[in-house]
C-alpha atoms as a PDB file:
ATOM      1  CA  UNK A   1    -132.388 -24.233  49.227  1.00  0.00           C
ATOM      2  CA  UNK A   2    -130.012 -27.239  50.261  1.00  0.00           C
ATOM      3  CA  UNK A   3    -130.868 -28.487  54.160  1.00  0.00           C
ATOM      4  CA  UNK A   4    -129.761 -25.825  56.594  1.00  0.00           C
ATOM      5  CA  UNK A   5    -127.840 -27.043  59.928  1.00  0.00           C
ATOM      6  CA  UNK A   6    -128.009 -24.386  62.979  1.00  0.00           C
ATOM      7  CA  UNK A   7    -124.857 -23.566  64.356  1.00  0.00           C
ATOM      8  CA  UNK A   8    -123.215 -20.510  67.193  1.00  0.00           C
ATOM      9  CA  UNK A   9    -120.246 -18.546  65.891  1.00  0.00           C
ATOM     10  CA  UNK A  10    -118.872 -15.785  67.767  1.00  0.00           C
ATOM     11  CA  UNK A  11    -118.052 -12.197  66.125  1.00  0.00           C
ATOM     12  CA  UNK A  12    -115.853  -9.400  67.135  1.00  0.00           C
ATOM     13  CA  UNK A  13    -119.036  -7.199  68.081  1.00  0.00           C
ATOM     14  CA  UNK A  14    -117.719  -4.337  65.348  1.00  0.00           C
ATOM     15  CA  UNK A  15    -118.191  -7.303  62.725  1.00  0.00           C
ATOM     16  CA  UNK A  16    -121.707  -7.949  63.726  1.00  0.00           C
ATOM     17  CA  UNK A  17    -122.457  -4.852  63.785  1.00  0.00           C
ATOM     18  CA  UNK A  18    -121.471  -3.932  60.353  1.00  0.00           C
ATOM     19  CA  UNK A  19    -122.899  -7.290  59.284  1.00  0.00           C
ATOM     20  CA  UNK A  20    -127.033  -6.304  60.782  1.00  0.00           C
ATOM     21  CA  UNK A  21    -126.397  -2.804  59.015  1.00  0.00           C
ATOM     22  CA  UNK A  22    -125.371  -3.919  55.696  1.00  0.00           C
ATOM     23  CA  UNK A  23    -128.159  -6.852  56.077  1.00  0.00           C
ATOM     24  CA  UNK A  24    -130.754  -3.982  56.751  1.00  0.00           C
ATOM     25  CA  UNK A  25    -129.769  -1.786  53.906  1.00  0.00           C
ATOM     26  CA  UNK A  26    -129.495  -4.759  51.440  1.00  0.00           C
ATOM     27  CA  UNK A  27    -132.180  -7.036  52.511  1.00  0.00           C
ATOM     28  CA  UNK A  28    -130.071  -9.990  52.344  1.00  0.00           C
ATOM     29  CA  UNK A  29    -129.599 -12.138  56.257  1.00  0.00           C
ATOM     30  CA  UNK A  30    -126.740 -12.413  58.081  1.00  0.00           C
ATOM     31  CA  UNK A  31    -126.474 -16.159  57.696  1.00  0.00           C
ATOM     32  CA  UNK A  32    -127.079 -15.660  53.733  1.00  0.00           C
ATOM     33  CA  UNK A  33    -123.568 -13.270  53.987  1.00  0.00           C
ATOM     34  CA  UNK A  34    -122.158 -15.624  56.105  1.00  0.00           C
ATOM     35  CA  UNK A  35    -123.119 -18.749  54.109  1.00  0.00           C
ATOM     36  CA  UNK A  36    -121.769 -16.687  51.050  1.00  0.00           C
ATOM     37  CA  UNK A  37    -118.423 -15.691  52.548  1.00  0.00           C
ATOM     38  CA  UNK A  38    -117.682 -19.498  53.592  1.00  0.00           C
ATOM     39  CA  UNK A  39    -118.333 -20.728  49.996  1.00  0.00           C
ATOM     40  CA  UNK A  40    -116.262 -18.111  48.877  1.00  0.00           C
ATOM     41  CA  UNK A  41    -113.153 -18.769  51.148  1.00  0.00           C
ATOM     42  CA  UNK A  42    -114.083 -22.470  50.143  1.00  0.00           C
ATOM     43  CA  UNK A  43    -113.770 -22.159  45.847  1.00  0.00           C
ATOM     44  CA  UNK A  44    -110.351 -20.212  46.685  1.00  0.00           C
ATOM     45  CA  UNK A  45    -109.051 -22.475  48.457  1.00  0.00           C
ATOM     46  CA  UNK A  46    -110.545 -25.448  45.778  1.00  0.00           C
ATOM     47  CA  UNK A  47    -108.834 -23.444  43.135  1.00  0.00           C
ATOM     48  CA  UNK A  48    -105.495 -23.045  45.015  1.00  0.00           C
ATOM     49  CA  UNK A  49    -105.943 -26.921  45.688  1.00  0.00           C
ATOM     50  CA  UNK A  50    -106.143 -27.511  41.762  1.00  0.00           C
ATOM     51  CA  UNK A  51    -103.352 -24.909  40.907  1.00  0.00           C
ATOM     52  CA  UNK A  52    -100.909 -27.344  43.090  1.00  0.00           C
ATOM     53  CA  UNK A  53    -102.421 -30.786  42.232  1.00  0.00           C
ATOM     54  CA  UNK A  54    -101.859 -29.065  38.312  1.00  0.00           C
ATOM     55  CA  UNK A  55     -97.743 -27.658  39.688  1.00  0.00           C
ATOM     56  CA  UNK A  56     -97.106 -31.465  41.650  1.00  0.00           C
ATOM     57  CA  UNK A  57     -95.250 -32.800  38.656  1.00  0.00           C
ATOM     58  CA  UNK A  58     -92.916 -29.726  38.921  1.00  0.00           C
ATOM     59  CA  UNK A  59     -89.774 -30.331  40.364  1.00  0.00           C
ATOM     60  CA  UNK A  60     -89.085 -28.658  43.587  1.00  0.00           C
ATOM     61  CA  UNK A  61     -86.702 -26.122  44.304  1.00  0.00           C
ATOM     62  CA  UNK A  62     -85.236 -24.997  47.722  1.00  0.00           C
ATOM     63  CA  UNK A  63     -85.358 -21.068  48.701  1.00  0.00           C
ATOM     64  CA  UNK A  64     -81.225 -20.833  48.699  1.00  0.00           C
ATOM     65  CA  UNK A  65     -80.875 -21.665  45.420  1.00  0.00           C
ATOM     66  CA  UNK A  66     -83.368 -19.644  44.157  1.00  0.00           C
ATOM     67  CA  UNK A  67     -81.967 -16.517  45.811  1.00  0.00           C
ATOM     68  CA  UNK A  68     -78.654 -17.965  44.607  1.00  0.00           C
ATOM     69  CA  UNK A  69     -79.801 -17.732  41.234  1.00  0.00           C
ATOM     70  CA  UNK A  70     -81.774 -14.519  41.443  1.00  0.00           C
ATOM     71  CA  UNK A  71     -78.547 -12.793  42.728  1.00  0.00           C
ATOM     72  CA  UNK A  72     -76.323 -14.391  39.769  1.00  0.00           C
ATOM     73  CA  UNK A  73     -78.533 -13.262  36.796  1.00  0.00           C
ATOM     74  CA  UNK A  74     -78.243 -10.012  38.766  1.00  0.00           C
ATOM     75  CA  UNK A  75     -81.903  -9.286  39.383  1.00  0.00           C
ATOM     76  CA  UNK A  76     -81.124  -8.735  43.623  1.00  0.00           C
END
């Protein structure tokens, strides 16, 4: 395991609670969820950074015209 760093977070207390009863019943800590949830939020939001690095050559179209468009090919 990498180097751990110790660090206070507050919960809504209905949160922690579910947390210590699923970390009972699956034998898995509450930092291990909690480290697991973090690098989860963390490779969506890599892959949502690559998904507009990947759309920045795209040119960029403003929300009027769009619904402009949308209304003239009939499809609002």
């Amino acid at each position: 395991m990498s180097e751990t760093k110790r660090t206070t977070i507050y919960l809504d207390s209905e949160l922690h609670r579910a947390l210590r009863l699923r970390s009972a019943a699956s034998d898995v800590s509450i930092s291990e969820m909690v480290n697991d949830a973090v690098r989860l939020a963390l490779a969506e939001d890599a892959i949502d950074l690559e998904a507009s690095e990947v759309r920045e050559g795209e040119p960029a179209l403003d929300f009027e015209t769009v619904v402009r468009d949308l209304k003239r090919r009939g499809r609002l």
